[in-house]
N, C-alpha and C. Protein backbone atom coordinates (compact mmCIF):
# COMPACT_ATOMS: atom_id res chain seq x y z
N UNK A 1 11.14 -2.39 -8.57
CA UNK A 1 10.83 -3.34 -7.53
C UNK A 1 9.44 -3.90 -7.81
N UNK A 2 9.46 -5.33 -7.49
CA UNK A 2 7.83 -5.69 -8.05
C UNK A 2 7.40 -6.20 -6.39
N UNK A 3 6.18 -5.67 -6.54
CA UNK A 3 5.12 -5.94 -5.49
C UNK A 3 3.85 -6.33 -6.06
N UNK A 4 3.20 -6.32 -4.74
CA UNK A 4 1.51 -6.81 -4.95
C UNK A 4 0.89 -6.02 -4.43
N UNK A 5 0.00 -5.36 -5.26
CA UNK A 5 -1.22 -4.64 -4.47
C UNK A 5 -2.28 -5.34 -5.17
N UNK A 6 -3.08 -5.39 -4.04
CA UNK A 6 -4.54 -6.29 -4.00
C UNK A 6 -4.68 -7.32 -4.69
N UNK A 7 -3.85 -8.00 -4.83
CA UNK A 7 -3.74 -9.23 -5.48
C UNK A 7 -3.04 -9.22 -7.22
N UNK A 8 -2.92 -8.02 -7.22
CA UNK A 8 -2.20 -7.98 -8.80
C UNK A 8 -0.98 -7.43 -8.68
N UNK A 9 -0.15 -7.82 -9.67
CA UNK A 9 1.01 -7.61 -9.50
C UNK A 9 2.06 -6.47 -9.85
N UNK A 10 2.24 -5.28 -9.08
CA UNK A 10 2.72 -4.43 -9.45
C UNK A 10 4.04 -4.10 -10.18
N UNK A 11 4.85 -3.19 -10.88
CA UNK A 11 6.12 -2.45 -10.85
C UNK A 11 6.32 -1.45 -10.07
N UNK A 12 6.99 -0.92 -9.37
CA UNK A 12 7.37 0.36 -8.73
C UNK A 12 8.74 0.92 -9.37
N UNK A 13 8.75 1.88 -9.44
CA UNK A 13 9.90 2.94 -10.19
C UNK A 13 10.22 3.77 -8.70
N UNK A 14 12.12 3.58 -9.37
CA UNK A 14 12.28 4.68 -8.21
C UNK A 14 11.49 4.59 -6.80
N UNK A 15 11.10 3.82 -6.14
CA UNK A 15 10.46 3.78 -4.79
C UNK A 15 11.09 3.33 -3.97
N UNK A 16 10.73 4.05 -2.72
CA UNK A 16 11.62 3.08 -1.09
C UNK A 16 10.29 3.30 -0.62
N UNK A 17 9.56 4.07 -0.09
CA UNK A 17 8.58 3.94 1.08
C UNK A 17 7.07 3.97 0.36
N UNK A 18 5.99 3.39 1.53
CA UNK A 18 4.63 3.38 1.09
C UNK A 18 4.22 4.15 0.77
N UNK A 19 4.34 5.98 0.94
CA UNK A 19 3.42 6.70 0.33
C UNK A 19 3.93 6.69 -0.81
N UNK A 20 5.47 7.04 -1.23
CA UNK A 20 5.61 6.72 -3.13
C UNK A 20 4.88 6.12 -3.61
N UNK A 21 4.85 4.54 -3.03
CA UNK A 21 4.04 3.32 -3.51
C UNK A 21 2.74 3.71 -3.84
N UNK A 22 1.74 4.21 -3.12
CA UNK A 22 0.80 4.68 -3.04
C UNK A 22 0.30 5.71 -3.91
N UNK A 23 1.15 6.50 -4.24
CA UNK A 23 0.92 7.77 -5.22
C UNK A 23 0.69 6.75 -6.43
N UNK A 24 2.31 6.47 -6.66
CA UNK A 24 2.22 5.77 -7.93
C UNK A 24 1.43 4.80 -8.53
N UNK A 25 0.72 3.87 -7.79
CA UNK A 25 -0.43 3.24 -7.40
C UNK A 25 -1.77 4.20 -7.75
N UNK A 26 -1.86 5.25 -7.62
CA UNK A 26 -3.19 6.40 -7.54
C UNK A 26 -4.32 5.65 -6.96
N UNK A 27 -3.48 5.55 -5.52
CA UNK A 27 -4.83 4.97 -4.72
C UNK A 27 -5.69 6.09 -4.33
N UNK A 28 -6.70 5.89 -3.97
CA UNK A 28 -8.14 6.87 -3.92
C UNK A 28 -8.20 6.37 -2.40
N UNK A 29 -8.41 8.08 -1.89
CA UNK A 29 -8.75 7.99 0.01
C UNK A 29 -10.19 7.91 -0.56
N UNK A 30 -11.40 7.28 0.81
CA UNK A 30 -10.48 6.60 2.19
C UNK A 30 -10.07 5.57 2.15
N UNK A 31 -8.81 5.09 2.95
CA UNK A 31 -8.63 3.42 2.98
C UNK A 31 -7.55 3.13 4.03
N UNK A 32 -7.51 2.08 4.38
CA UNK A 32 -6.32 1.59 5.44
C UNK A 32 -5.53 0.34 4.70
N UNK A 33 -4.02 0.41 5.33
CA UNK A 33 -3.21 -0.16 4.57
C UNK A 33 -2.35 -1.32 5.38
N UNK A 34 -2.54 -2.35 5.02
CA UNK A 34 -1.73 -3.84 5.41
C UNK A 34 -0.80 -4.11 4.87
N UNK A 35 0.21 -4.51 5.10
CA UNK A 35 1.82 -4.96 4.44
C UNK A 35 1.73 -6.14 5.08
N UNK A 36 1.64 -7.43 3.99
CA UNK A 36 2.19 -8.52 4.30
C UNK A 36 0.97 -9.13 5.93
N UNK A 37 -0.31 -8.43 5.46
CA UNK A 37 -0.62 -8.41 6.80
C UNK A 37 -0.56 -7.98 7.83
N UNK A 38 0.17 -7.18 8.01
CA UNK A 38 -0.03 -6.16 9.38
C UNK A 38 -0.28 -4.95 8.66
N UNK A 39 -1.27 -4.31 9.67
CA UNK A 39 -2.11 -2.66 9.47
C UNK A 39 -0.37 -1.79 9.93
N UNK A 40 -0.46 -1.02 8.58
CA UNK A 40 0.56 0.28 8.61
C UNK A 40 -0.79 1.55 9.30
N UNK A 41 -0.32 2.22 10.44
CA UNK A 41 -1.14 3.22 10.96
C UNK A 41 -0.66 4.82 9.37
N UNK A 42 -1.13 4.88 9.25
CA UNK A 42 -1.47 6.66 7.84
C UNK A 42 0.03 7.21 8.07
N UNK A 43 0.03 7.35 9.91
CA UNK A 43 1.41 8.11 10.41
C UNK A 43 2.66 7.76 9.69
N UNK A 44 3.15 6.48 9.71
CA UNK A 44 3.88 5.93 9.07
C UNK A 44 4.12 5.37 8.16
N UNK A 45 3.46 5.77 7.35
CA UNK A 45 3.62 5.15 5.44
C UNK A 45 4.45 5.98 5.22
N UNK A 46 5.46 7.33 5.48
CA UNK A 46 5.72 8.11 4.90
C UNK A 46 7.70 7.40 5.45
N UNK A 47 7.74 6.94 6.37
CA UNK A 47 8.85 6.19 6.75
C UNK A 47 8.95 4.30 6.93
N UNK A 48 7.46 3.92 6.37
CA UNK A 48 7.42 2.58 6.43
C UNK A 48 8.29 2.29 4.93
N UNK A 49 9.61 1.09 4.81
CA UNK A 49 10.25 0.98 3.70
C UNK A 49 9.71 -0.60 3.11
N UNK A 50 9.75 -0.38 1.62
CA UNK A 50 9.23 -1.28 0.99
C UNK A 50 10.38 -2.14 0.84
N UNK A 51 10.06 -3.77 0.61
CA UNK A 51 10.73 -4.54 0.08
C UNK A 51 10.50 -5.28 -1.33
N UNK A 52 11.10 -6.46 -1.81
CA UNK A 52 10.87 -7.11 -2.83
C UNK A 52 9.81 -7.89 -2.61
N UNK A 53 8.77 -7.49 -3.23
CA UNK A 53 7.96 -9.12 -2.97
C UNK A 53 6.59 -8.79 -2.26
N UNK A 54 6.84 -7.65 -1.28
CA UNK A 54 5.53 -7.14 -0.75
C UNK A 54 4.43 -7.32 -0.79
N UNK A 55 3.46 -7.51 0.00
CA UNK A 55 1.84 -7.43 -0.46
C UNK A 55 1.61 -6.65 0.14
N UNK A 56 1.04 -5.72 -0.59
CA UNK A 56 -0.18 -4.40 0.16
C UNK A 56 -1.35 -4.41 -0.37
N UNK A 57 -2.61 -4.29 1.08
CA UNK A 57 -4.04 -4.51 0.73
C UNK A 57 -4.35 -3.23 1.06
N UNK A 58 -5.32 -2.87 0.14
CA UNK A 58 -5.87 -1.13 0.14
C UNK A 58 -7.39 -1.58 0.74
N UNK A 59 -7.55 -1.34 2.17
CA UNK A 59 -8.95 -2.12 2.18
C UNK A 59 -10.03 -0.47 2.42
N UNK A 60 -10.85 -0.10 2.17
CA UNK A 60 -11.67 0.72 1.96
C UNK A 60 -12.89 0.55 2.85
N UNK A 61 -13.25 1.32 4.01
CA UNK A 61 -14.41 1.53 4.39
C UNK A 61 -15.88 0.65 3.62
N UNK A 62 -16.93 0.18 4.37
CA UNK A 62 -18.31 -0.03 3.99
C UNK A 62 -19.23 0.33 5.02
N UNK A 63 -19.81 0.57 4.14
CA UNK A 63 -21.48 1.49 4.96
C UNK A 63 -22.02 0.34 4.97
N UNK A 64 -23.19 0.39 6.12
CA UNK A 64 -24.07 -0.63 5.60
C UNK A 64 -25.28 -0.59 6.82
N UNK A 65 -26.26 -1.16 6.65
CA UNK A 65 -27.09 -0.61 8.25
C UNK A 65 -27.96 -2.21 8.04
């Protein structure tokens, strides 16, 4: 299945839901996750199902004062 994470264009093997995606991805905590624009809450990546075409943004915390 091909998707998008962060603007580049992925393959996924064998995947249905976001945390697969995610592993396979070797995204690095911390971060919060958007599909297509809407925020997936952590709880549910593990039953949120992927489609064709997807965009997922890995957006990451900033410090700053």
């Amino acid at each position: 299945m091909k998707i998008t994470i962060n603007g580049e264009s992925f393959e996924l093997v064998n995947t249905a839901n976001l945390t697969q995606a995610l592993q396979q991805f070797a995204a690095k905590e911390p971060f919060a996750v958007a599909i297509n624009g809407q925020f997936i809450p952590r709880s549910q990546c593990d039953t949120h199902l992927l489609n064709e075409g997807d965009s997922i943004e890995l957006l990451s915390p900033i410090q700053g004062g």
